[in-house]
Protein backbone atom coordinates (compact mmCIF):
# COMPACT_ATOMS: atom_id res chain seq x y z
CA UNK A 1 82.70 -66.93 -167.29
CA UNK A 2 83.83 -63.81 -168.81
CA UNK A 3 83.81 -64.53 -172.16
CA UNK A 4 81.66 -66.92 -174.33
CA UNK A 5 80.99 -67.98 -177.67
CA UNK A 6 77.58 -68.78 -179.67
CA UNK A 7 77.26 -71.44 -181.46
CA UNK A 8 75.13 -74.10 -183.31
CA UNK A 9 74.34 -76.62 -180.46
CA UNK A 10 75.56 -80.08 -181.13
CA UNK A 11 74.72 -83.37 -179.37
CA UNK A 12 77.52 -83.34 -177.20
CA UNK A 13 75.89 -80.36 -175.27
CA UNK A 14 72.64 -82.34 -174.26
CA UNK A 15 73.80 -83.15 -170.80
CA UNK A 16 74.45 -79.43 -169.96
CA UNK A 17 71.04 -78.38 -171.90
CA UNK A 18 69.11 -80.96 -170.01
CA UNK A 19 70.68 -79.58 -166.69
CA UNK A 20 69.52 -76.06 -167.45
CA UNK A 21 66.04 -77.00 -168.18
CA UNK A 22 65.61 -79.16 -165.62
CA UNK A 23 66.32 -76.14 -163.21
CA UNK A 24 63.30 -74.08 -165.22
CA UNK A 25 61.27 -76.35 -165.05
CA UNK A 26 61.43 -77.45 -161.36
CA UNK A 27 62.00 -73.82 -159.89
CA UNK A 28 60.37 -71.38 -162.84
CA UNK A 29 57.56 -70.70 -164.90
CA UNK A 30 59.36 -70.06 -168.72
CA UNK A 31 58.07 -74.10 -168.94
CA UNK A 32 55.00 -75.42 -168.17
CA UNK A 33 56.36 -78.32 -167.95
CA UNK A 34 55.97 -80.37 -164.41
CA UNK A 35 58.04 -82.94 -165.31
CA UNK A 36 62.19 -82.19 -166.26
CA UNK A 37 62.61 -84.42 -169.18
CA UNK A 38 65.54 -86.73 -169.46
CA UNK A 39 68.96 -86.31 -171.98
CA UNK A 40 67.00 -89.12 -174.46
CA UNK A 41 64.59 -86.50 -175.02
CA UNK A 42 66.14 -83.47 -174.90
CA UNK A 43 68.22 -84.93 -177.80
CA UNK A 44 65.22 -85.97 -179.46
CA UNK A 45 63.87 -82.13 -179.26
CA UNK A 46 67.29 -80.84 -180.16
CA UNK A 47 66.86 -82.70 -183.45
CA UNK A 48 63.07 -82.15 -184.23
CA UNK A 49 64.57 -78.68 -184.08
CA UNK A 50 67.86 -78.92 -186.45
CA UNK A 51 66.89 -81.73 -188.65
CA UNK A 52 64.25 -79.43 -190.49
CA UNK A 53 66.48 -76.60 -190.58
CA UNK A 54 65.61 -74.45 -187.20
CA UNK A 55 68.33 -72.72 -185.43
CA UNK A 56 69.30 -74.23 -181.88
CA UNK A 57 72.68 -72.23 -180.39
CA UNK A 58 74.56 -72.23 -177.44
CA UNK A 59 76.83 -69.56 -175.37
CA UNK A 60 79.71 -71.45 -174.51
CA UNK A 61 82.39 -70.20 -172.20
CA UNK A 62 86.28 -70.33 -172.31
CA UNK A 63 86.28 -73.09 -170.29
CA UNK A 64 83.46 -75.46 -172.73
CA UNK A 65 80.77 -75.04 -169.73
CA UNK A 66 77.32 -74.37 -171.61
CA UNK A 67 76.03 -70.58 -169.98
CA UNK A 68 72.62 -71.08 -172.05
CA UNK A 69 70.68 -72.19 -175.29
CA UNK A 70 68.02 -70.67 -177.47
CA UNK A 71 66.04 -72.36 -180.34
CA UNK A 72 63.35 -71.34 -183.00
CA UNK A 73 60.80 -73.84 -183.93
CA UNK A 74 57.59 -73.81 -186.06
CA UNK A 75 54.78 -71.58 -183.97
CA UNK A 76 52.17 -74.35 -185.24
CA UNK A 77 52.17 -77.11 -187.22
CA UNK A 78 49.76 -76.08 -190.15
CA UNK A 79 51.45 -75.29 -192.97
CA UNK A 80 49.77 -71.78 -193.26
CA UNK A 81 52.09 -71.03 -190.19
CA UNK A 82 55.43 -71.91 -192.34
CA UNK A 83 57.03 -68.55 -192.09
CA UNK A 84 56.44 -68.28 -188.23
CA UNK A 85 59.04 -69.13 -185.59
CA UNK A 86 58.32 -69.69 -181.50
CA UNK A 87 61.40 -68.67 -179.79
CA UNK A 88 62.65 -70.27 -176.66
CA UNK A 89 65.94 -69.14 -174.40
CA UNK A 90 66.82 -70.77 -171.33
CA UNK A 91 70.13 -69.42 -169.15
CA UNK A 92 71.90 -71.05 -166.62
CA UNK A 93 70.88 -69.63 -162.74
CA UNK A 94 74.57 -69.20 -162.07
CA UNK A 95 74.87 -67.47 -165.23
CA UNK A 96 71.55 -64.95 -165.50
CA UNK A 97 72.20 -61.02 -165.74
CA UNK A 98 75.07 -61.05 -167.55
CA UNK A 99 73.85 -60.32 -171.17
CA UNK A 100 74.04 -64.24 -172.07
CA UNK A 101 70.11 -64.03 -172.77
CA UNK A 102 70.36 -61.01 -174.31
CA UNK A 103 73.32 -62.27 -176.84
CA UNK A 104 71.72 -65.73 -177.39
CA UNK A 105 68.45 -63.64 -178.52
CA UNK A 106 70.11 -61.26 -180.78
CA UNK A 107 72.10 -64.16 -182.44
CA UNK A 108 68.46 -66.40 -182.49
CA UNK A 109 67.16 -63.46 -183.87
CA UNK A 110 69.70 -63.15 -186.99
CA UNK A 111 69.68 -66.34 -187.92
CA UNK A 112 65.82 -66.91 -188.23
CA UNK A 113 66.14 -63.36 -190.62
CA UNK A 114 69.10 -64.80 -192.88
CA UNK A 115 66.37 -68.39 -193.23
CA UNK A 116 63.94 -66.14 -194.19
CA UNK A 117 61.35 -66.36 -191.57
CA UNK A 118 58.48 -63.25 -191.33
CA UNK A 119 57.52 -63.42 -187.66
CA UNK A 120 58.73 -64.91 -183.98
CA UNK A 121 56.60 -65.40 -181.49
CA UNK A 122 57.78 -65.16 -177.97
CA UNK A 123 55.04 -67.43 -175.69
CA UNK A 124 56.20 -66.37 -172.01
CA UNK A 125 55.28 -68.43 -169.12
CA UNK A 126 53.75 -66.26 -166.47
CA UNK A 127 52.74 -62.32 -166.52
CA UNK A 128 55.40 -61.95 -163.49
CA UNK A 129 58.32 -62.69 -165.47
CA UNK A 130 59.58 -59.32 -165.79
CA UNK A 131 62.81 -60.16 -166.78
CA UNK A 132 61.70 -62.10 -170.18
CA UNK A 133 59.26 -59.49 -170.82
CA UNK A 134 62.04 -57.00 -170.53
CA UNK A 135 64.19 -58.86 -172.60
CA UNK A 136 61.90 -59.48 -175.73
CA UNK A 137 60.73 -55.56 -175.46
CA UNK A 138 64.68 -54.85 -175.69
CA UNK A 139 65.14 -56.51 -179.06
CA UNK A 140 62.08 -55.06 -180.74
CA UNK A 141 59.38 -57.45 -179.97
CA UNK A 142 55.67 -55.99 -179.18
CA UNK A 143 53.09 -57.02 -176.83
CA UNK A 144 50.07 -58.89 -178.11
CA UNK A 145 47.91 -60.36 -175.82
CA UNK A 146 47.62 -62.41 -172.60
CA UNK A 147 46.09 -65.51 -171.92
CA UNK A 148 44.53 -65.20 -168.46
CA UNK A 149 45.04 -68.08 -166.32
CA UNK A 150 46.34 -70.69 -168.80
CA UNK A 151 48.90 -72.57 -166.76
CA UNK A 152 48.36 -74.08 -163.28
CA UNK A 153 51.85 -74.90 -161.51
CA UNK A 154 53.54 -74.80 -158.25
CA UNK A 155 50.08 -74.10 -156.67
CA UNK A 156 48.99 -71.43 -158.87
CA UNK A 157 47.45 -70.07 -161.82
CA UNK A 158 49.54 -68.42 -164.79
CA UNK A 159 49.31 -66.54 -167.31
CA UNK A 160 50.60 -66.59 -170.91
CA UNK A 161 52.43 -63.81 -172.41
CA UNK A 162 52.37 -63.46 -176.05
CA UNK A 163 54.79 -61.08 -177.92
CA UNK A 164 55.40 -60.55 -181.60
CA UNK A 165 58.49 -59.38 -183.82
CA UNK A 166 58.66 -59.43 -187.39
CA UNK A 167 61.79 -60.70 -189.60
CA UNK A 168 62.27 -59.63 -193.44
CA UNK A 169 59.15 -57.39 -193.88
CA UNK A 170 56.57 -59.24 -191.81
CA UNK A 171 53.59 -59.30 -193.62
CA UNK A 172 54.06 -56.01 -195.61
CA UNK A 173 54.95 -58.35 -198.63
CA UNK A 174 54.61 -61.77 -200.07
CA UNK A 175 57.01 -64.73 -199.56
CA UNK A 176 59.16 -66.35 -201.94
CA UNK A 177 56.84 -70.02 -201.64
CA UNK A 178 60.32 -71.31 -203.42
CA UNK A 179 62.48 -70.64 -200.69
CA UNK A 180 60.86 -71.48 -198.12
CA UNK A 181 63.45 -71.42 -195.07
CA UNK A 182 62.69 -74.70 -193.33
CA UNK A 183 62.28 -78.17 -194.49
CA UNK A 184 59.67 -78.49 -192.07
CA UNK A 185 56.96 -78.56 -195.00
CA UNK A 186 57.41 -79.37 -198.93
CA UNK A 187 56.16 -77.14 -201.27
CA UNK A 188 52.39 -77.87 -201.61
CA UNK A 189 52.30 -80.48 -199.15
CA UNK A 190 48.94 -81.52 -198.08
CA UNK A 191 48.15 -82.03 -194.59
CA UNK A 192 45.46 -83.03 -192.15
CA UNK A 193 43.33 -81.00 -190.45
């Protein structure tokens, strides 16, 4: 693949998503997943992720072959959180070290600024993965803490990376509650605890 494309993700790429994550999950630590979900829920997850507005893309080559996908989601689920995003980018083995990660990051990155979001939070599976590290550091995003020994898989424990990068401002100034960029939560919605 020389060339590619990004692009919103549709449905039709679920069997290509699904292959790429299986691969992570069974042979890396960006998951900590043990288990490679199936295309019934990777389609579910692909819509928990568009339906409320999130941005899910794809690099797509020449030929229509998926190179890689990246998503934002919400960071938590209390509504306090609203204006945070938890990134995710997964690339095809065949594919890595060609800039698709890179592109599929910068283009995440831009459209979670143009919804309006204040701050993306990169959780990284595993202190050792250099390359992810590398990548977030690249595009601006800062270190903020580990969490020693939070994952056990293939044998081991792992750590958790957590970087930071903030969108529109950050927290330097208030946001708009009537635009809020997500339809995630309605204005003054109450929740549980």
């Amino acid at each position: 693949m020389s060339k590619f494309t990004i692009r919103t993700a549709i449905p039709a790429d679920i069997p290509q998503i699904t292959a790429i994550y299986r691969h992570a999950v069974l042979h890396g630590t960006a998951s900590f997943e043990l288990d490679p979900p199936d295309e019934a829920e990777m389609q579910r997850r692909m819509r928990a992720v568009l339906d409320p507005g999130y941005p899910y893309i794809v690099a797509q080559g020449d030929e229509g072959s998926i190179a890689g996908y990246a998503y934002a989601n919400a960071f938590r689920t209390r509504p306090a959180y609203r204006w945070s995003v938890e990134n995710s980018v997964y690339v095809d083995p065949a594919m890595q070290g060609r800039g698709i990660g890179r592109a599929l990051m910068a283009e995440l990155l831009g459209r979670c600024e143009s919804k309006g979001f204040r701050q993306v939070i990169a959780v990284i599976g595993g202190a050792d993965h250099k390359a992810s590290i590398r990548l977030h550091e690249g595009l601006g995003f800062e270190m903020i803490g580990i969490f020693k020994g939070s994952g056990f898989k293939f044998g081991r424990w792992l750590d958790t990376v957590l970087m930071q990068k903030a969108l529109n401002g950050g927290d330097a100034t208030l946001p708009d509650e009537n635009a809020f960029p997500g339809t995630l939560y309605a204005p003054n919605e109450k929740t549980g605890c």
